[in-house]
N, C-alpha and C. Protein backbone atom coordinates (compact mmCIF):
# COMPACT_ATOMS: atom_id res chain seq x y z
N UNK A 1 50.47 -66.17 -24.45
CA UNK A 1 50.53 -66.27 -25.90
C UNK A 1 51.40 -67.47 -26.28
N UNK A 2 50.83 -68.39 -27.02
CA UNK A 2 51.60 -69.41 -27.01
C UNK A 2 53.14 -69.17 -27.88
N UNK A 3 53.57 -69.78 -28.06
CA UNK A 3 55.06 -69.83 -29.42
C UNK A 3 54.84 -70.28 -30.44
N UNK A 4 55.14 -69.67 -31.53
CA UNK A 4 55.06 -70.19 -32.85
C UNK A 4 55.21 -70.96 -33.13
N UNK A 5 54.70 -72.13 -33.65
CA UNK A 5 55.06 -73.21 -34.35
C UNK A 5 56.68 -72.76 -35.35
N UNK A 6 57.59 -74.35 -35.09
CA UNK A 6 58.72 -73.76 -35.82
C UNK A 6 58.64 -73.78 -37.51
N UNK A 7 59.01 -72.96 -37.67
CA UNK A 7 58.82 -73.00 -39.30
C UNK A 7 59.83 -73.16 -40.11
N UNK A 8 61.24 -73.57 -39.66
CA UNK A 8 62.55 -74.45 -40.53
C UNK A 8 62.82 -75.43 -39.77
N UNK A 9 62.79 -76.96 -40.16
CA UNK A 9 63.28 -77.87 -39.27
C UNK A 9 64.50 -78.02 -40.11
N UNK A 10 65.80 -78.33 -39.49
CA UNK A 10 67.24 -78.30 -40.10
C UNK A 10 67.68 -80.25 -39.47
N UNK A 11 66.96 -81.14 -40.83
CA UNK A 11 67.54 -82.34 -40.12
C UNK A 11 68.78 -83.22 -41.27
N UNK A 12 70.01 -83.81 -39.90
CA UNK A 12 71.32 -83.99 -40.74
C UNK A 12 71.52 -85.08 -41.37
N UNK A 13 70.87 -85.40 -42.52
CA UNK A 13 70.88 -86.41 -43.32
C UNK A 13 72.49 -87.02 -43.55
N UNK A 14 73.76 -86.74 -43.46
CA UNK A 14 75.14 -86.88 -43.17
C UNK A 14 75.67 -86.11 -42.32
N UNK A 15 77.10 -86.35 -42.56
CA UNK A 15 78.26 -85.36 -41.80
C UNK A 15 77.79 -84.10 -42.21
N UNK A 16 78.01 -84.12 -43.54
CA UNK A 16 78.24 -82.51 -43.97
C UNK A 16 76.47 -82.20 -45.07
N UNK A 17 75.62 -83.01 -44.98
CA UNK A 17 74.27 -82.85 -45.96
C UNK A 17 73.41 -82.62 -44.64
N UNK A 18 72.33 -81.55 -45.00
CA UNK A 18 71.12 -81.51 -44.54
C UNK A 18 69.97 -81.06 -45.17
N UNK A 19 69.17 -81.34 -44.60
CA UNK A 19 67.67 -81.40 -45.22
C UNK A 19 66.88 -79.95 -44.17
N UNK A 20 66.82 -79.33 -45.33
CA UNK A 20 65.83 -77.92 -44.45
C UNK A 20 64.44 -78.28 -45.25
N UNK A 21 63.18 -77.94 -44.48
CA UNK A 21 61.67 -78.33 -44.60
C UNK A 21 61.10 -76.51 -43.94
N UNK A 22 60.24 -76.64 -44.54
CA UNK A 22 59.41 -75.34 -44.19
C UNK A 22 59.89 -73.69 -45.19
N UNK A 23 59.89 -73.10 -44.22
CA UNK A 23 59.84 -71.20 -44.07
C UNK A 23 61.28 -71.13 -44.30
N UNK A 24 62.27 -70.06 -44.88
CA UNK A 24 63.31 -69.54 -44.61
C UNK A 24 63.08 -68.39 -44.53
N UNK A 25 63.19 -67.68 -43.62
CA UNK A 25 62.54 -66.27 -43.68
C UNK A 25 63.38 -65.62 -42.22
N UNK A 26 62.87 -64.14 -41.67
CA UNK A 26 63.23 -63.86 -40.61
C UNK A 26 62.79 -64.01 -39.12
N UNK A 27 61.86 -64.83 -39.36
CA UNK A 27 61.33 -65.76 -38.21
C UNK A 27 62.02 -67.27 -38.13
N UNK A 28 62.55 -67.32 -38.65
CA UNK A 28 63.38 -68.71 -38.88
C UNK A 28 65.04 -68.54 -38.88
N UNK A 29 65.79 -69.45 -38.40
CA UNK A 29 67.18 -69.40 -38.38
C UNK A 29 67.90 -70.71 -38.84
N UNK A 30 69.41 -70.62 -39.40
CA UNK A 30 69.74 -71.78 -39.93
C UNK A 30 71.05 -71.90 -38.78
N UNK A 31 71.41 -72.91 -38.04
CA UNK A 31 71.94 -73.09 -37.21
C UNK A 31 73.69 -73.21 -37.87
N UNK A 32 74.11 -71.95 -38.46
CA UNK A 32 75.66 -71.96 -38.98
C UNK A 32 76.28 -72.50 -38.45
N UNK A 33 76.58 -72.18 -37.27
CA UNK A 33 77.86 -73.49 -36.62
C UNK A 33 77.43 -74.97 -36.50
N UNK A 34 76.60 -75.38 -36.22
CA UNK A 34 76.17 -77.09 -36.55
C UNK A 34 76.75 -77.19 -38.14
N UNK A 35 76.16 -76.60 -39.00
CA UNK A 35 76.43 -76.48 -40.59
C UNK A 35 78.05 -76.57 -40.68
N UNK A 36 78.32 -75.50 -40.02
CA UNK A 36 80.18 -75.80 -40.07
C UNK A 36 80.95 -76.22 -39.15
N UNK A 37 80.41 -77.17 -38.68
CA UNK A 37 81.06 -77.93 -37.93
C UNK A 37 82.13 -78.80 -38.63
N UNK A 38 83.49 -78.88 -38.40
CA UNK A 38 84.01 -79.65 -39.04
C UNK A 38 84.44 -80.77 -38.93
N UNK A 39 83.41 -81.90 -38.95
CA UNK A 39 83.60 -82.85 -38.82
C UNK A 39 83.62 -84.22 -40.16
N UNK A 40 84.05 -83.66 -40.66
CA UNK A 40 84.79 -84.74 -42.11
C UNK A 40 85.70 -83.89 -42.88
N UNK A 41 86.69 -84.59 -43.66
CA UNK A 41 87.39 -83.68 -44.50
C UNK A 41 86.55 -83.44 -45.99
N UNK A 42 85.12 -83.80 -46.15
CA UNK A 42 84.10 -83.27 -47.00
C UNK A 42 84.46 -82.27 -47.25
N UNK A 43 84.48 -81.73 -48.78
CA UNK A 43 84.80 -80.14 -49.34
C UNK A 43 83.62 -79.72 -49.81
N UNK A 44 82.59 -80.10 -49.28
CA UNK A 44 81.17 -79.70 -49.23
C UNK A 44 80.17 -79.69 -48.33
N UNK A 45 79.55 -78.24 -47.99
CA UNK A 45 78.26 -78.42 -47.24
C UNK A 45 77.10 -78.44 -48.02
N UNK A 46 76.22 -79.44 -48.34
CA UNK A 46 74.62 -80.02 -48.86
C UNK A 46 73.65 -79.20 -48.30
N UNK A 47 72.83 -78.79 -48.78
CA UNK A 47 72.05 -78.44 -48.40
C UNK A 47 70.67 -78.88 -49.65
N UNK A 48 69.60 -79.65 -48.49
CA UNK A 48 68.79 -80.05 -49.49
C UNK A 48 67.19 -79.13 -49.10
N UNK A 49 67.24 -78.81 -50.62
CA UNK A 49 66.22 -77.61 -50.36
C UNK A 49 64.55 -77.72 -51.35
N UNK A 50 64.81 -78.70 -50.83
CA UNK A 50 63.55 -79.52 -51.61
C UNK A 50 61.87 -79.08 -51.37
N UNK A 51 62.42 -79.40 -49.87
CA UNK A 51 61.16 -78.79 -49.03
C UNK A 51 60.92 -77.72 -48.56
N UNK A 52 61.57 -76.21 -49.27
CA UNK A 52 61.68 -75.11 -48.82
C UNK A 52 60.27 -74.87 -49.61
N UNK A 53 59.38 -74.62 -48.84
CA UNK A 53 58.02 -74.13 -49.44
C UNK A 53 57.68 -72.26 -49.28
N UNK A 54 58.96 -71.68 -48.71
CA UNK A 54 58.97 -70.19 -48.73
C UNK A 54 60.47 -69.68 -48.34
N UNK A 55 61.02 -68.60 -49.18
CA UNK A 55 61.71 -68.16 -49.08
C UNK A 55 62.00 -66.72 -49.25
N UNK A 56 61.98 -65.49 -48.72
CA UNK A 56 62.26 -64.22 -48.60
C UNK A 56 63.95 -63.58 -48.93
N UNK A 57 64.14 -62.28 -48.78
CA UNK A 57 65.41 -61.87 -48.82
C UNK A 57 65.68 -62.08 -47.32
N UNK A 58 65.18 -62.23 -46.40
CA UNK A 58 65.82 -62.66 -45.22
C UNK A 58 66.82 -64.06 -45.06
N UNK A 59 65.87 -64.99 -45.64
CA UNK A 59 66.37 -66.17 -45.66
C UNK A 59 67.42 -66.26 -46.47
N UNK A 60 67.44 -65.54 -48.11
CA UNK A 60 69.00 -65.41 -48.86
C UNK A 60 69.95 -65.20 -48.05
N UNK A 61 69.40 -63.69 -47.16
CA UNK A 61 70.74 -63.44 -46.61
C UNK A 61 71.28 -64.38 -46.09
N UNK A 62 70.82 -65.13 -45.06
CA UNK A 62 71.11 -66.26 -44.59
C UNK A 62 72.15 -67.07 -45.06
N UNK A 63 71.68 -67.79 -46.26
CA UNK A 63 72.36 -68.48 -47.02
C UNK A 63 73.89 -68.05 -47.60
N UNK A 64 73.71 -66.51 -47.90
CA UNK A 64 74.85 -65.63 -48.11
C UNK A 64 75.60 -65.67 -47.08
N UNK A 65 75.46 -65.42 -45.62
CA UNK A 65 76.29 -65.58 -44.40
C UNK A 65 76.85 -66.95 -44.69
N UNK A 66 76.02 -67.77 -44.73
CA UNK A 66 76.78 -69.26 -44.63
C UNK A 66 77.63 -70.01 -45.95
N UNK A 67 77.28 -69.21 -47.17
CA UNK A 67 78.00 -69.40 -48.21
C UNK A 67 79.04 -68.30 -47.75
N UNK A 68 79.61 -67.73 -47.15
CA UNK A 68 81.06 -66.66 -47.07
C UNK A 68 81.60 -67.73 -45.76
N UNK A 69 80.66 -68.02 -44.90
CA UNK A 69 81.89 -68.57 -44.14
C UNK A 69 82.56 -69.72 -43.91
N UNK A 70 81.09 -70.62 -45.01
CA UNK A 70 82.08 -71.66 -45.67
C UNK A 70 83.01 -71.44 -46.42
N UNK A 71 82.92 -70.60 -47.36
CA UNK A 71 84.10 -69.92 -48.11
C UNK A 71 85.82 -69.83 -47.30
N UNK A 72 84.99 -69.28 -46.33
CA UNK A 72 86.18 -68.64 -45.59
C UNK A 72 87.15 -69.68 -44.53
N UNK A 73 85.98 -70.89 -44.41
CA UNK A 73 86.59 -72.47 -44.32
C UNK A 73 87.08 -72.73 -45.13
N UNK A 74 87.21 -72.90 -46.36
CA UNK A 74 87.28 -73.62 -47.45
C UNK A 74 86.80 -74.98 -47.60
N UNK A 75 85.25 -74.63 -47.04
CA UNK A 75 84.52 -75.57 -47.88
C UNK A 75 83.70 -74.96 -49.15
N UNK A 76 83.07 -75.65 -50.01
CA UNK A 76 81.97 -75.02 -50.77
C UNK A 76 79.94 -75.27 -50.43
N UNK A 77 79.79 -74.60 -50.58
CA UNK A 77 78.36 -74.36 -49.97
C UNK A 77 77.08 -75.09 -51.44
N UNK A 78 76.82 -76.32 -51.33
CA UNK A 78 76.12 -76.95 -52.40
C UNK A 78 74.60 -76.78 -52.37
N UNK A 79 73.70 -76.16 -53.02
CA UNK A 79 71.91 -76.14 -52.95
C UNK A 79 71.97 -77.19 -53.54
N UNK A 80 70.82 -78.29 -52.76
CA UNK A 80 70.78 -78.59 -53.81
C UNK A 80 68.85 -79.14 -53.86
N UNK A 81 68.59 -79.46 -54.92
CA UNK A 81 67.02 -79.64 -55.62
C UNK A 81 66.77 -78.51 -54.73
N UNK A 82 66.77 -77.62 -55.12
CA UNK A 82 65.68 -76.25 -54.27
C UNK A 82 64.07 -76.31 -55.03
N UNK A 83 63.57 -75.48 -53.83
CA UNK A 83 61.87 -75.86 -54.87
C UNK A 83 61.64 -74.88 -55.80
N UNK A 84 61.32 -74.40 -56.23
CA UNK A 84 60.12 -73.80 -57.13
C UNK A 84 60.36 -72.48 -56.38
N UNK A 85 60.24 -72.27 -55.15
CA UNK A 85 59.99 -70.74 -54.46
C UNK A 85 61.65 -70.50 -54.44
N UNK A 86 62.29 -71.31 -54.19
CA UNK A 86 64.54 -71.24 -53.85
C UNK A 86 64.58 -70.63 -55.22
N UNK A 87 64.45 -71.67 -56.04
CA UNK A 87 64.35 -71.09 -57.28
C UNK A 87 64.29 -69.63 -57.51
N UNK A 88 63.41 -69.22 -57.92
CA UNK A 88 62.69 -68.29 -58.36
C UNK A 88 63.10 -66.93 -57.41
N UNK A 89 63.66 -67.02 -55.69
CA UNK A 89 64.01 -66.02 -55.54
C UNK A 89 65.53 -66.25 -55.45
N UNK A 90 66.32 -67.04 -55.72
CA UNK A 90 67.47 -67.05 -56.27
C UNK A 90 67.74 -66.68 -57.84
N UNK A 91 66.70 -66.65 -58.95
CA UNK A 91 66.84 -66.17 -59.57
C UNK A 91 66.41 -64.40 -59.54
N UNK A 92 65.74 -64.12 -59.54
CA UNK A 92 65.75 -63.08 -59.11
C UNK A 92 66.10 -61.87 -58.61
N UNK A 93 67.20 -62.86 -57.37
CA UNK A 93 68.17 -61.27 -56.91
C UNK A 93 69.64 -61.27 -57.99
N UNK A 94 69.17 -62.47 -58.65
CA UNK A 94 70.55 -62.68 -59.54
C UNK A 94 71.85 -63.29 -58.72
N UNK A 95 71.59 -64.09 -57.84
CA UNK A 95 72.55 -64.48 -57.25
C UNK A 95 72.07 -66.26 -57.45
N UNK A 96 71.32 -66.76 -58.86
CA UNK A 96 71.21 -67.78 -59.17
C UNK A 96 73.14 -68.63 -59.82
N UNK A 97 73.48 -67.32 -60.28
CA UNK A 97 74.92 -67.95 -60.41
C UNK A 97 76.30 -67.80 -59.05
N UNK A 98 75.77 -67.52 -58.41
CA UNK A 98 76.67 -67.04 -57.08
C UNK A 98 76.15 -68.16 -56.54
N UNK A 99 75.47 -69.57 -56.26
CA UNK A 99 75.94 -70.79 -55.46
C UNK A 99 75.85 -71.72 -56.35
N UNK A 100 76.61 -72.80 -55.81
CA UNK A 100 76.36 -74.14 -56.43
C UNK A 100 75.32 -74.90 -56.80
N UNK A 101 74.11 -75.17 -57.34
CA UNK A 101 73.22 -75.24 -57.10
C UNK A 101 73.05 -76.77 -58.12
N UNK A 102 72.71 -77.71 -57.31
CA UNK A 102 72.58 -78.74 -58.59
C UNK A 102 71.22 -79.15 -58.60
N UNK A 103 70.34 -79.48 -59.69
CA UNK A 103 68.92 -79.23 -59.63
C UNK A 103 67.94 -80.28 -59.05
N UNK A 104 68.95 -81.62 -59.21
CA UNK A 104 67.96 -82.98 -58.72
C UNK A 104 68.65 -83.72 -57.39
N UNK A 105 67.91 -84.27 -56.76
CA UNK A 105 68.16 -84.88 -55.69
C UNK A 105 68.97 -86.12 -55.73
């Protein structure tokens, strides 16, 4: 049986910015420690969510893990341009005001 094609590519456009493409879901993983790696004194992790063409409550959670333990770094955890689907299930669970979210690229 072959392997799934991957369905989040996580590529590091900076130190502390990256670019996620595809699925966020529970077939997919976001690589937290690369993400918090601390390598700049940046008080922000980017996340560009442009190309998120699906997103579930799996994948929030996700985001929720990595927004607490940046927290718990004291960095802040930035969305930013999410698509249309980030959107919509960030609004939704009502946790559209629980991240940073800035709307354009």
């Amino acid at each position: 049986m072959p392997d799934d094609p991957v369905r989040l590519s996580v590529t590091r456009n900076g130190p502390r910015s990256f670019e996620l493409i595809g699925e966020l879901d529970a077939h997919s993983s976001l690589p937290l420690d690369e993400l918090l790696a601390p390598e700049s004194a940046t008080q922000h992790i980017t996340l560009d969510m442009a190309k998120v063409e699906f997103m579930d409550s799996s994948g929030l959670r996700m985001l929720l893990e990595l927004r607490t333990r940046a927290t718990e770094a004291g960095t802040q955890l930035v969305l930013r341009a999410p698509s249309r689907q980030v959107a919509r299930v960030l609004q939704v669970s009502g946790l559209d005001d629980v991240f940073q979210v800035v709307p354009t690229q």
